[in-house]
Protein backbone atom coordinates (compact mmCIF):
# COMPACT_ATOMS: atom_id res chain seq x y z
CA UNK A 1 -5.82 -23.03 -3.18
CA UNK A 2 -8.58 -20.72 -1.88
CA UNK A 3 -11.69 -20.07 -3.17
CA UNK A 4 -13.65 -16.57 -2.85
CA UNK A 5 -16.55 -16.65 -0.85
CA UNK A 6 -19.05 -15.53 -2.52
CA UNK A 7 -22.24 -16.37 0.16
CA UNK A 8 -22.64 -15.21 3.55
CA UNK A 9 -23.94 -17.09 6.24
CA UNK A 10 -27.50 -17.65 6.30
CA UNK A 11 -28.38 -15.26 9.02
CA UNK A 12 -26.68 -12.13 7.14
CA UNK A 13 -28.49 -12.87 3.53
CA UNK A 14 -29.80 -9.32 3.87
CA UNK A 15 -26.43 -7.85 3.54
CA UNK A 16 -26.19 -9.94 0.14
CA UNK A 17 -28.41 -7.53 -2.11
CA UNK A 18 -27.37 -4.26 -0.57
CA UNK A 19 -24.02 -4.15 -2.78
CA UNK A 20 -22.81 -6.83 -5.54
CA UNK A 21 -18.99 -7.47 -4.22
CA UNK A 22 -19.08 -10.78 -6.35
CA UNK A 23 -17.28 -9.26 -9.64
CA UNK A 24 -14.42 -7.77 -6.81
CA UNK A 25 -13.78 -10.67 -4.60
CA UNK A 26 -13.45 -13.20 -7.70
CA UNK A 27 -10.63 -10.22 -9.42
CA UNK A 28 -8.99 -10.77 -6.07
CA UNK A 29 -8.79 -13.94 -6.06
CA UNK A 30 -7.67 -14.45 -9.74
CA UNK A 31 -5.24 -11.63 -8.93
CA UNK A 32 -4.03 -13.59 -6.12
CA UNK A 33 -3.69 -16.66 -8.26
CA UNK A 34 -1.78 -15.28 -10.52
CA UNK A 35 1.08 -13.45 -7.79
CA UNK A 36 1.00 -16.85 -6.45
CA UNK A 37 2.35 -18.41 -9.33
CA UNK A 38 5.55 -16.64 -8.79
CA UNK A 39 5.35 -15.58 -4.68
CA UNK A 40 6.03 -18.34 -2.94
CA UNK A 41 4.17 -17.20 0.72
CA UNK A 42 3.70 -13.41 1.41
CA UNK A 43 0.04 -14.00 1.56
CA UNK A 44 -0.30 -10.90 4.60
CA UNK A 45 1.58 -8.94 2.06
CA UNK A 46 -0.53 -9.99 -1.22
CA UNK A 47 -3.69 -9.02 0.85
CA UNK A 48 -2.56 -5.67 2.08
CA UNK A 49 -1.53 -4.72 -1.20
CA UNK A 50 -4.79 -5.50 -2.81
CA UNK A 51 -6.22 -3.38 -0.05
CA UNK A 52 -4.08 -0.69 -0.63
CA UNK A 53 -4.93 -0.77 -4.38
CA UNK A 54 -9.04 -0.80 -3.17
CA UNK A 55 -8.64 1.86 -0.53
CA UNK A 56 -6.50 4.46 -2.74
CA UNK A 57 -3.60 4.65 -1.36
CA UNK A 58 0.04 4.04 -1.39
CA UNK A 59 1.98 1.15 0.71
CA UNK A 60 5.58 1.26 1.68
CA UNK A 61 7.14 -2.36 1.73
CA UNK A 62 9.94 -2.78 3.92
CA UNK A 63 12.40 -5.55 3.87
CA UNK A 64 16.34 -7.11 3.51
CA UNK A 65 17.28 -7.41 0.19
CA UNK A 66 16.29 -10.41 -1.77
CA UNK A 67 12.53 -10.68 -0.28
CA UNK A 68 10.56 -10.44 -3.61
CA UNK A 69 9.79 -6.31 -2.49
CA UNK A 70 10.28 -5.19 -6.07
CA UNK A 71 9.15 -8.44 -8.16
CA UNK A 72 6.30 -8.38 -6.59
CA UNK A 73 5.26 -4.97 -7.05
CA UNK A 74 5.72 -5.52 -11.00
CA UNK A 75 4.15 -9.06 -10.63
CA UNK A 76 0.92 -6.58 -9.21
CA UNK A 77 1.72 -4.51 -12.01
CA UNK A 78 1.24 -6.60 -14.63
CA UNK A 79 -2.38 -8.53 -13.29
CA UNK A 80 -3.81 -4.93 -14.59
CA UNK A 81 -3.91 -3.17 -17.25
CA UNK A 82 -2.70 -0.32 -16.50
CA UNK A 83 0.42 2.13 -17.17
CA UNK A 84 3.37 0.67 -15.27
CA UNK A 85 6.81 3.12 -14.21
CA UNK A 86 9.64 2.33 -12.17
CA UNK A 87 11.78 4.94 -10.55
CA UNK A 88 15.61 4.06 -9.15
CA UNK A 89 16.19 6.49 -6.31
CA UNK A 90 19.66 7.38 -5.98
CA UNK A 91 21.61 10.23 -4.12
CA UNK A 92 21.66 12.23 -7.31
CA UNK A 93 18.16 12.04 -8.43
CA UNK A 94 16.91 15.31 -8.95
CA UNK A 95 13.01 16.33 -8.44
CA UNK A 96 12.84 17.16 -12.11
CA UNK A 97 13.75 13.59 -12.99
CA UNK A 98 10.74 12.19 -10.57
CA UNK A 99 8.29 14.81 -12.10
CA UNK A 100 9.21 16.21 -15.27
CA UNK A 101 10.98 19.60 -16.74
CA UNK A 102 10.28 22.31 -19.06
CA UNK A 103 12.13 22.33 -22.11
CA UNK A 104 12.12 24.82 -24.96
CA UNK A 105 10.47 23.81 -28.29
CA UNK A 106 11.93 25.49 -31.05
CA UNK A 107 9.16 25.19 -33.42
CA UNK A 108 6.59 27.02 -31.33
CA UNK A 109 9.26 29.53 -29.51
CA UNK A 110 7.93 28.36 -26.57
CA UNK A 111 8.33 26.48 -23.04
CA UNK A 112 6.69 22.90 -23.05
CA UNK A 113 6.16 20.76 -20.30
CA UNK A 114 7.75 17.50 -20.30
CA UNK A 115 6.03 14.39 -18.02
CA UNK A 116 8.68 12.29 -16.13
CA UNK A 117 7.96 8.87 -14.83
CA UNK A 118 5.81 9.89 -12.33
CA UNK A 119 2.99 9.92 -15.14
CA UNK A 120 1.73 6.96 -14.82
CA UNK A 121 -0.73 4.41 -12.98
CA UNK A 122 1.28 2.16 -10.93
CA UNK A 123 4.56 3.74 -9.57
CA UNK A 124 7.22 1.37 -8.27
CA UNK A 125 10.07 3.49 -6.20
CA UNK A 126 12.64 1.35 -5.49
CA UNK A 127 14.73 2.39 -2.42
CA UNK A 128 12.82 5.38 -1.91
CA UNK A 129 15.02 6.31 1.36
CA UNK A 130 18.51 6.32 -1.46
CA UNK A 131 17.15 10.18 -2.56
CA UNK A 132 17.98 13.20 -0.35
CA UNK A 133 15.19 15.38 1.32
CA UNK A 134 14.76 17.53 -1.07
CA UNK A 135 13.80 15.21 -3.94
CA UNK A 136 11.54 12.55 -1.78
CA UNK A 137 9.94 16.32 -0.77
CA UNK A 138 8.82 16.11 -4.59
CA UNK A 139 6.67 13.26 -4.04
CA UNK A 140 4.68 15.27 -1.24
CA UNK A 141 1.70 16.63 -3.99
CA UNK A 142 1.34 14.32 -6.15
CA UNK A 143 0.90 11.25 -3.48
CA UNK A 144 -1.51 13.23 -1.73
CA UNK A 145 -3.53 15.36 -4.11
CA UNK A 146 -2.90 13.53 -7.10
CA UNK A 147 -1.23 16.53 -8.93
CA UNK A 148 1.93 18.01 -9.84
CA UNK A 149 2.10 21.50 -9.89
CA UNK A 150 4.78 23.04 -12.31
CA UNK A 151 5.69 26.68 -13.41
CA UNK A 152 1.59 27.85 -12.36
CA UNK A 153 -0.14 24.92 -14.00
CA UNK A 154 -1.51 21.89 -12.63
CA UNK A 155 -1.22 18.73 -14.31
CA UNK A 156 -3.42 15.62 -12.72
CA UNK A 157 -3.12 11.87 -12.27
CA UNK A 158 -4.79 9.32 -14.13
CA UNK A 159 -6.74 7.19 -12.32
CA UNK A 160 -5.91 4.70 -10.54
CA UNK A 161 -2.86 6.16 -9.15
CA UNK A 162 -0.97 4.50 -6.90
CA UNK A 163 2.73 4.43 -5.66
CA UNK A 164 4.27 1.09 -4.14
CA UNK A 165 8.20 2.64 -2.95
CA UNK A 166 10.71 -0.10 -1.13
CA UNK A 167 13.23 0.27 1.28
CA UNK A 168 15.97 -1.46 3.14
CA UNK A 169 15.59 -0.99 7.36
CA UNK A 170 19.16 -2.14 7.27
CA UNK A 171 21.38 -0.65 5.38
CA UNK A 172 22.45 2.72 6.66
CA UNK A 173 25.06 4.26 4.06
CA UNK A 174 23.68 6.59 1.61
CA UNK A 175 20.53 6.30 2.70
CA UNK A 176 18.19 9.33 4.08
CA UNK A 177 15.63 8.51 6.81
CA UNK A 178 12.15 9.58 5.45
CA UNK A 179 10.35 12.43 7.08
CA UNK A 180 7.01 12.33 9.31
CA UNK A 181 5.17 13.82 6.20
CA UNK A 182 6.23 11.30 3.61
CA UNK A 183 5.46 8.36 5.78
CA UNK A 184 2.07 10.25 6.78
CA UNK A 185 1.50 9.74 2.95
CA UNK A 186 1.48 5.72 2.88
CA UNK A 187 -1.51 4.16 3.77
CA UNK A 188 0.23 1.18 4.37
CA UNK A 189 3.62 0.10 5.65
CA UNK A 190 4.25 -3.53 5.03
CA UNK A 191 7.39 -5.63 6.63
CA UNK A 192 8.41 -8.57 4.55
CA UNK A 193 9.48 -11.05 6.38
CA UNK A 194 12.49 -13.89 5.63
CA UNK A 195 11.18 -17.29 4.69
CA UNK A 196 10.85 -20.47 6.50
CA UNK A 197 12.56 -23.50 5.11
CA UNK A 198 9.96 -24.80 3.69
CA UNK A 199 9.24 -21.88 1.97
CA UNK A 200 12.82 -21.32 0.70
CA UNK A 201 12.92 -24.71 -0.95
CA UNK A 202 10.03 -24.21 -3.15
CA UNK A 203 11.86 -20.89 -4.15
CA UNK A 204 14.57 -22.41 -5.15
CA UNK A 205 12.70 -25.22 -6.95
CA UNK A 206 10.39 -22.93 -8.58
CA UNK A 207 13.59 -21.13 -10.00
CA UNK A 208 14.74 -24.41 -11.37
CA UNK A 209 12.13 -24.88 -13.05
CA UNK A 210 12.12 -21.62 -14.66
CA UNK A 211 14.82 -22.27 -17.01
CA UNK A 212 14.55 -20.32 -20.12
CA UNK A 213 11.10 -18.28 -19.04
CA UNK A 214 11.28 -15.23 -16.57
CA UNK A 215 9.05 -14.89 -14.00
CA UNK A 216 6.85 -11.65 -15.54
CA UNK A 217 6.22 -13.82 -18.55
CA UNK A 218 3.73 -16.08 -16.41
CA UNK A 219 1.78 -13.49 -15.14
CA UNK A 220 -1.35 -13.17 -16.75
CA UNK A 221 -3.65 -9.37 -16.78
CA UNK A 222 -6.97 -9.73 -15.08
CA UNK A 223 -8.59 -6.25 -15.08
CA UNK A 224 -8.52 -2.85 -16.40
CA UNK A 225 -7.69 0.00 -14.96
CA UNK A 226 -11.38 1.50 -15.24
CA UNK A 227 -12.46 -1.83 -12.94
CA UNK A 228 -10.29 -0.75 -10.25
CA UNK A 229 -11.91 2.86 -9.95
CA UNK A 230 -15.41 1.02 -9.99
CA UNK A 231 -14.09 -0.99 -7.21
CA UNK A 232 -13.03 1.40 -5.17
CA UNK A 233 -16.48 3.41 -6.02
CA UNK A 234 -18.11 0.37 -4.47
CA UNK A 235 -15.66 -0.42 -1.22
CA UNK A 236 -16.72 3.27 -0.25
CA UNK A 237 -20.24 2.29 0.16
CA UNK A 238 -19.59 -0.46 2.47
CA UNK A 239 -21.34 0.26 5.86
CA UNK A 240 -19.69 0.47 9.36
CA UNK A 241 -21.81 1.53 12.38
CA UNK A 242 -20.99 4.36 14.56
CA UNK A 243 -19.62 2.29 17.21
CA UNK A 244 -17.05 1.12 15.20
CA UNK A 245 -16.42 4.28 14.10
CA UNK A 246 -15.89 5.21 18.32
CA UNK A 247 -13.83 2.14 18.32
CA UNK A 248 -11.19 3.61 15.75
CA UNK A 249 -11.26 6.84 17.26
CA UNK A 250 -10.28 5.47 20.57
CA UNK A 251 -7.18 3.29 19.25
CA UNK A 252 -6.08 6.19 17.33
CA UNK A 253 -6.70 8.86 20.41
CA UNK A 254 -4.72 5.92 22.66
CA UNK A 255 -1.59 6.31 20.93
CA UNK A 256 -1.28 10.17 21.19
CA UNK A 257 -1.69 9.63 25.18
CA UNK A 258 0.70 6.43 25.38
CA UNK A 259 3.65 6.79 27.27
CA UNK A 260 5.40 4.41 25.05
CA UNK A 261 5.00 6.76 22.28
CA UNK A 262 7.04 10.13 21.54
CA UNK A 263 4.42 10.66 18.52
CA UNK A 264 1.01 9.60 18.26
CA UNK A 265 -0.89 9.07 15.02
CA UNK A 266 -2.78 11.97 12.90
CA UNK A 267 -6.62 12.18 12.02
CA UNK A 268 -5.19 11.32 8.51
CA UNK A 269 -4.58 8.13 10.44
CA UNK A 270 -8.41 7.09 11.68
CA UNK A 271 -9.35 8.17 7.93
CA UNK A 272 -6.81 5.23 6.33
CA UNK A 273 -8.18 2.55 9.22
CA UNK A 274 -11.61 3.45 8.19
CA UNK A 275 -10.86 3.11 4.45
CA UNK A 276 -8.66 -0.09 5.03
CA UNK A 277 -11.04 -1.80 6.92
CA UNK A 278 -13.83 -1.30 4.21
CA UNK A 279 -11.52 -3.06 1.57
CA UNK A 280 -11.07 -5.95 3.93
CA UNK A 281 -14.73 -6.42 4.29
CA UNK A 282 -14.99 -6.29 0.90
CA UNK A 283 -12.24 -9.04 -0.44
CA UNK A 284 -14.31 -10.92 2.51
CA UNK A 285 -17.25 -10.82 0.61
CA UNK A 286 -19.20 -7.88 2.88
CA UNK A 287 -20.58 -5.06 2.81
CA UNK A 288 -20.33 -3.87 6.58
CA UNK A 289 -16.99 -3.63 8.69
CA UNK A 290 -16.33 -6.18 11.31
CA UNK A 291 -14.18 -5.20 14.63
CA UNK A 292 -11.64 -8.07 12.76
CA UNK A 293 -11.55 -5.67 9.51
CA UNK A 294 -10.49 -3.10 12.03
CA UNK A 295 -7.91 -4.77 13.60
CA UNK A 296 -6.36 -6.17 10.56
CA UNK A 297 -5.95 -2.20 8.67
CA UNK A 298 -4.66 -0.89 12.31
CA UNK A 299 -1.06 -2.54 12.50
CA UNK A 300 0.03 -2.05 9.45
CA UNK A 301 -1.57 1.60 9.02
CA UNK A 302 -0.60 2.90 12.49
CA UNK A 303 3.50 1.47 12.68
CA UNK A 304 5.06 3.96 10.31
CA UNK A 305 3.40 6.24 11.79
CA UNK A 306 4.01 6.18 15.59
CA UNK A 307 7.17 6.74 17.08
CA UNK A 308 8.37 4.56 19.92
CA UNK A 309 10.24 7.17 22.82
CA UNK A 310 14.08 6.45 23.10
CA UNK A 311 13.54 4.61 26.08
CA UNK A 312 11.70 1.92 25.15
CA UNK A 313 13.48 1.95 22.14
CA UNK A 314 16.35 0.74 23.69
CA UNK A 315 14.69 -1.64 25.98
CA UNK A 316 13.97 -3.58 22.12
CA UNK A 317 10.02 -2.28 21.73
CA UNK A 318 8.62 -2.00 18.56
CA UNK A 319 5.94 0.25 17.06
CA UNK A 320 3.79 -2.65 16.05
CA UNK A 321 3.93 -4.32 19.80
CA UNK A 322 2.70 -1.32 21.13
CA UNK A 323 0.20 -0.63 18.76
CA UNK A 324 -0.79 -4.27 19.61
CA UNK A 325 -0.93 -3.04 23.31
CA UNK A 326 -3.40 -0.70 22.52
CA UNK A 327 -5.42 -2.83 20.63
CA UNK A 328 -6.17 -5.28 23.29
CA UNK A 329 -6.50 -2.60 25.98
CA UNK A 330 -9.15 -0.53 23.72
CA UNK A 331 -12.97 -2.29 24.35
CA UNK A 332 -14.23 -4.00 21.53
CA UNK A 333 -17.98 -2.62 20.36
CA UNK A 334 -20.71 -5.45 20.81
């Protein structure tokens, strides 16, 4: 099992007293222990979540069914203490059932607002592309400002707020593509991969030896919810230096000019790369941004939100091989 690091190489003891990341990397890494008990690989996919959950913001986790998308998210869920809601989209959900209604209360003679399940800390969506336009359009606010507006009046998040939605890339029936704008919203889109033999025997040993326990029921809480907005207070003071900052302009500018590419990525984009790559610094250990921290946040922050021209398409190019194009073509700041 890994350990956190805690010290930094002799020559960069400086950076040690700027910020204390001590308290964050070791949650991590209990965190980590603790999916681990019940994930059997996934470790790309345990890290970006964690990042995710550091940077403020919201990760999409693509996969076949049967990958561990949904167990895991509740496995996250359940590390912190924190309010925990699970949404089934289907064709028939309705935005009122995502956000909440107004309902007349007879003793007052009045209208009161009613909360749906989108009150809460950690939102799991499952099969978020199973809900028509109009009521994945209902998620448009509240992932990005944190608010849900309702008949005039504003009603806002409690912090940390964060939405982890699954989907199937294969299945095709009754399913509804998700717009531009609602992918725009993830910071993160993570593909979950099948596993290797090895891998699926200690599944499948690891359910044997479940017998009468479930898998939640191991999972131990680590944190509160108030540590993870003192976290994320702290990731946002982790220095990068302005050529880096050049240096994720330039990917990002690269992919509106690629011929490869029908649709380039937003400024919204740079802004998640930059946050990303602070919260991988900081499970590191540092407090400054590495080109490495860059390159790890740009893949999975930039593929969902590129589109690859019909051409190449069809020739069997994916967003993520082009992106990695443009990563190795792009100079790396010295």
């Amino acid at each position: 099992m890994e350990t956190p690091n805690n010290e930094i190489s002799s020559d960069n003891l400086e950076f040690e007293n700027r910020i204390d990341l001590s308290e964050l990397q070791e949650s991590v890494f209990k965190i980590k222990q603790q999916l681990q008990k019940v994930i059997v690989g996934q470790k790309d996919m345990m890290d970006l979540l964690l990042v995710a959950l550091l940077a403020d913001g919201h990760v999409l986790i693509e996969g076949v069914p049967g990958v561990a998308k949904t167990i895991t998210a509740k496995l996250l869920s359940k590390t912190i203490d924190v309010g925990f809601s699970r949404i089934q989209f289907t064709p028939d959900l309705m935005p009122s059932d995502i956000l909440g209604t107004s309902v007349f209360n007879v003793k007052t003679s009045d209208f009161e607002f009613k909360k749906g399940p989108i009150f809460s800390n950690m939102i799991l969506i499952d099969e978020i592309n199973r809900a028509p336009a109009k009521t994945q359009a209902a998620l448009f606010e509240v992932m990005e400002e944190k608010q849900v507006t309702m008949d005039g009046a504003t009603y806002k998040m409690e912090e940390p707020f964060v939405v982890l939605a699954t989907q199937n890339p294969i299945e095709q029936e009754g399913t509804y593509r998700l717009p531009e704008a609602q992918l725009d919203r993830f910071l993160f889109k993570v593909i979950i991969e099948y596993p290797n033999a090895e891998e699926e025997l200690e599944i499948i040993m690891r359910e044997q030896a479940l017998e009468n326990t479930t898998k939640v029921s191991k999972i131990e809480t680590i944190i509160k919810g108030d540590k993870i907005v003192a976290f994320r207070a702290l990731v946002k003071q982790i220095k990068i230096e302005e050529n880096l900052l050049k240096y994720i302009a330039s990917v990002v500018v690269n992919t509106r000019s690629n011929s490869f590419l029908y649709l380039g990525a937003s400024p919204r984009a740079s802004i998640a790369i930059l946050s990303a790559s602070k919260a991988f610094a900081a499970i590191d250990g540092r407090d400054f941004v590495t080109p490495e921290d860059i390159k790890r946040a740009t893949i999975p922050v930039l593929q969902h939100r590129v589109i690859v021209t019909p051409e190449r398409e069809m020739e069997g190019l994916t967003s993520k091989q082009i992106i990695e194009q443009i990563i190795e073509a792009v100079e790396i700041p010295r």
